[in-house]
Structures are given as structure tokens and as C-alpha cells.
Protein backbone atom coordinates (compact mmCIF):
# COMPACT_ATOMS: atom_id res chain seq x y z
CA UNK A 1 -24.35 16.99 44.65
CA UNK A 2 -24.13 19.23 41.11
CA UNK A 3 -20.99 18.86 41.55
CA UNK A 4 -20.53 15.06 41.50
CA UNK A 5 -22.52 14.70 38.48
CA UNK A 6 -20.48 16.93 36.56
CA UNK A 7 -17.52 14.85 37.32
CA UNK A 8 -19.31 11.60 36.80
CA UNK A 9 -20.71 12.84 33.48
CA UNK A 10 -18.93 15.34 31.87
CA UNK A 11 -15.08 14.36 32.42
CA UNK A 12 -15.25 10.72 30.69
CA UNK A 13 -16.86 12.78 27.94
CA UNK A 14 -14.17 15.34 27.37
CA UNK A 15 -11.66 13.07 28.03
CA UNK A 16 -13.16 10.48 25.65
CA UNK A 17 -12.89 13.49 22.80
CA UNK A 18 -9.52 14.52 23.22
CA UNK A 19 -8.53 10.53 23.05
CA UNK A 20 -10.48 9.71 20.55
CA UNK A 21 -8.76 12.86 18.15
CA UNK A 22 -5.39 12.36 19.45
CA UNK A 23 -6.14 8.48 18.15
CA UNK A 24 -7.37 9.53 15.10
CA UNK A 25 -4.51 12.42 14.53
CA UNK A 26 -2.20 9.43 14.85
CA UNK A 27 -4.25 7.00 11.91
CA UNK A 28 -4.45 10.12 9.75
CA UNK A 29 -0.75 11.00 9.88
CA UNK A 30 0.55 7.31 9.47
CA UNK A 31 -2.03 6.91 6.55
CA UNK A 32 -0.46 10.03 4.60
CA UNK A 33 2.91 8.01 5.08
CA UNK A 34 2.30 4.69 4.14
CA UNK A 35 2.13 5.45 0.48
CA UNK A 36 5.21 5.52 -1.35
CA UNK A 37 6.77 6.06 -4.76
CA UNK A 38 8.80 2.98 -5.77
CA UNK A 39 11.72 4.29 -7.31
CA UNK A 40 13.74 0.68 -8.36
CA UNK A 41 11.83 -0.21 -11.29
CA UNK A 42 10.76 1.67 -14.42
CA UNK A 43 7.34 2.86 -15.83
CA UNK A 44 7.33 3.94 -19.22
CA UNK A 45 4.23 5.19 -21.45
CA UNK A 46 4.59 4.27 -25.19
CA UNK A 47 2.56 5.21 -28.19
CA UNK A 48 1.67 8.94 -26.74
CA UNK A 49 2.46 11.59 -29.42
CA UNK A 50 3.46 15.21 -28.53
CA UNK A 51 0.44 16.39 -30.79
CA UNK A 52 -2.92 15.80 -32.08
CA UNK A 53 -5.67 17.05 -33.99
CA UNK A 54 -9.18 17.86 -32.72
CA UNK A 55 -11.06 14.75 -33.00
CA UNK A 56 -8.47 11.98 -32.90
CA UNK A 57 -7.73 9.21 -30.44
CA UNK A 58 -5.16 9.50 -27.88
CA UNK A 59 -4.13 5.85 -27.25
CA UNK A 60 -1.76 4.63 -24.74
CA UNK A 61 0.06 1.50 -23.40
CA UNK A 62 2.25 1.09 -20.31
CA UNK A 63 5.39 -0.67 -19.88
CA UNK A 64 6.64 -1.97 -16.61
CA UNK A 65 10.06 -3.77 -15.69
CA UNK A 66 10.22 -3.90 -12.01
CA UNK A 67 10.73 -7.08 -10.46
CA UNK A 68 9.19 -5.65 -7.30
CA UNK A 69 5.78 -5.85 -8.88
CA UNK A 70 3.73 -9.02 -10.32
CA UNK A 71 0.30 -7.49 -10.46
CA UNK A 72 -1.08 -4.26 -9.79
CA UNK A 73 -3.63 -1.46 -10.09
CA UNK A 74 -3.14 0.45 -13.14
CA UNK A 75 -4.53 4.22 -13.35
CA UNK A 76 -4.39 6.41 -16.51
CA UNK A 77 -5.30 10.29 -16.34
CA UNK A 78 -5.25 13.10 -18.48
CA UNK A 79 -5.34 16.34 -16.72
CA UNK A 80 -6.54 19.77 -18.71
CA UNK A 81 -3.40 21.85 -17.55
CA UNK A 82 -4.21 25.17 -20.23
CA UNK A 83 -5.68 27.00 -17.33
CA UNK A 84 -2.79 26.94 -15.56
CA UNK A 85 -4.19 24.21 -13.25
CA UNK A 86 -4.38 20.29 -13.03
CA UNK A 87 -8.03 19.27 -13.91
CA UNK A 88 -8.83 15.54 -14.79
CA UNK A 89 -10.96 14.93 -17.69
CA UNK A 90 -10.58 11.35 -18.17
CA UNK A 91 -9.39 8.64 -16.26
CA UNK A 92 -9.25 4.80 -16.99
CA UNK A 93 -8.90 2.35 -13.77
CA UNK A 94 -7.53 -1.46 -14.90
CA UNK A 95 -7.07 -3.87 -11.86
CA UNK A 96 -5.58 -6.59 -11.03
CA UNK A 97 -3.41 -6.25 -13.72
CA UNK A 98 -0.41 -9.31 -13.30
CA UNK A 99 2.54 -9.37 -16.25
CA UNK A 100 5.42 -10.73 -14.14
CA UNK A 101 8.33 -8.82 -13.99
CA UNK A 102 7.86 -6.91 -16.84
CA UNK A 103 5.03 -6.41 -19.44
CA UNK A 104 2.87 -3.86 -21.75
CA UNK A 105 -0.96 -3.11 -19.82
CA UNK A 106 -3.38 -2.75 -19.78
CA UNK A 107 -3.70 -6.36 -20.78
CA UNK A 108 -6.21 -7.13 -22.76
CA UNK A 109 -7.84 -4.06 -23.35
CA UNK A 110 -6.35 -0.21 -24.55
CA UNK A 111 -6.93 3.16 -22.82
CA UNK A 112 -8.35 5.42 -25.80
CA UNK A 113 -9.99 8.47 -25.36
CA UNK A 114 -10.67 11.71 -27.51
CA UNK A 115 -9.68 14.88 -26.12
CA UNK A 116 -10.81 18.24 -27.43
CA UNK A 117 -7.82 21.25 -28.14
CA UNK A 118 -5.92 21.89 -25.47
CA UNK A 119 -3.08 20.72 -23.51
CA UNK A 120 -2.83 18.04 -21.26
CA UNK A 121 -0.60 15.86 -18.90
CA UNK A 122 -1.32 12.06 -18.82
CA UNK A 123 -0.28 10.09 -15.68
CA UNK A 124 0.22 6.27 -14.87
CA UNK A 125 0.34 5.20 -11.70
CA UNK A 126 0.39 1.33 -11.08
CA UNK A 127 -0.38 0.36 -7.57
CA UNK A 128 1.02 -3.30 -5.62
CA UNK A 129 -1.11 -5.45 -4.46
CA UNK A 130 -1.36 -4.19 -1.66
CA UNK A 131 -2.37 -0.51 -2.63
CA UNK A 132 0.90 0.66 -0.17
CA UNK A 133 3.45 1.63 -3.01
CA UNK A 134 3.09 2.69 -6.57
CA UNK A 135 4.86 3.84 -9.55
CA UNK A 136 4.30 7.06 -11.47
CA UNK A 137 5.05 8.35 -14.73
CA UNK A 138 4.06 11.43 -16.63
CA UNK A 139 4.07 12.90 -20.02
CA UNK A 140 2.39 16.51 -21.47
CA UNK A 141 0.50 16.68 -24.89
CA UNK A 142 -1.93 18.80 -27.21
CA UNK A 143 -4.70 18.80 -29.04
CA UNK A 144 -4.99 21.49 -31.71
């Protein structure tokens, strides 16, 4: 009679697990795939200077020309790379950001930020529409 119960209780549960992560293991590897770098078009960043002084603005536009894109989600960071390491210190998120074909963003509006010495690596990454492909740009700088 123990018996029985075990198999009427305890097998859909531990088969029930191992489906349930071999389903998940599945989502999660597809997921890491299904973003891409979209390497047809260009992103360019404009008006970033190789050097600064303590205390003044670091301001930045973005061009785009890629006729793959019409709007987008556009991401600026500066990472603190003088320890050796990438650590963000200031990000700016601008959505639903729609030039065309080609344009300057963020529209509208101007990522500006003051960074204190050190050197750093600001990144641009502008998202589709649909969040599944982006592209990415990168350029280093200091602040003395």
C-alpha cells in the first residue's frame, strides 16, 4: 500500500521538475540568442572629445543611417574603466526614439552629464522596436 502512494505521489512530482527545467533550460538558451548585433547600418557618436577637465560637461549626440531601423530604444553609458574594470556611472535611457532612416538622437533632448577624473568608455546601443536586435558603438575618454 506504501508503495502505491509513492508512485501516485512522488513520480508526477519528480517528473514534473525535471520537465519543467528541461522547459525552462530551453527558454533560457533561446532568450540568450535572440539578441543580435545589426551589423548593416552605422552608429556613430559625435561631439565626444578625447579629453576633459574636472568639472565640465560631457555631451553627446548619436547618428544613425540604417534603413533597417525607423524607431528605437536609445541607451547611453559611461563606464569607469581606470580600475581595470567596466563600472557604469551614468546611463541615459531615450525611447521610442523614430528618425527614419537616418537621423541625430536623442531627439529633442541631449545626454549631458559631468564626470569626475578618470577614464571612461561611453556606449550607444539603439534597440528595434521590437527589443530583438540592436546597434552598438563605443568610444573611450578622460577626465583630468
Amino acid at each position: 500500500m506504501a508503495s502505491k502512494g509513492i508512485a501516485i505521489f512522488i513520480i508526477p512530482i519528480v517528473f514534473s521538475f525535471v520537465y519543467g527545467g528541461a522547459v525552462l533550460g530551453m527558454a533560457l538558451s533561446g532568450q540568450r540568442d535572440a539578441v543580435q548585433t545589426h551589423s548593416g547600418g552605422s552608429i556613430d557618436i559625435l561631439d565626444l572629445q578625447t579629453q576633459y577637465t574636472s568639472g565640465e560637461k560631457t555631451s553627446v549626440q548619436i547618428t544613425i543611417d540604417d534603413s533597417t531601423y525607423d524607431c528605437g530604444d536609445l541607451y547611453i553609458t559611461i563606464y569607469d574603466i581606470s580600475g581595470g574594470q567596466k563600472k557604469a556611472v551614468k546611463q541615459g535611457a531615450f525611447f521610442d526614439q523614430c528618425y527614419g532612416e537616418s537621423g541625430t538622437l536623442p531627439i529633442n533632448d541631449k545626454f549631458s552629464e559631468t564626470i569626475d577624473a578618470g577614464q571612461y568608455l561611453l556606449e550607444a546601443q539603439l534597440f528595434d522596436k521590437n527589443g530583438d536586435k540592436f546597434l552598438s558603438t563605443s568610444q573611450r575618454f578622460s577626465v583630468q
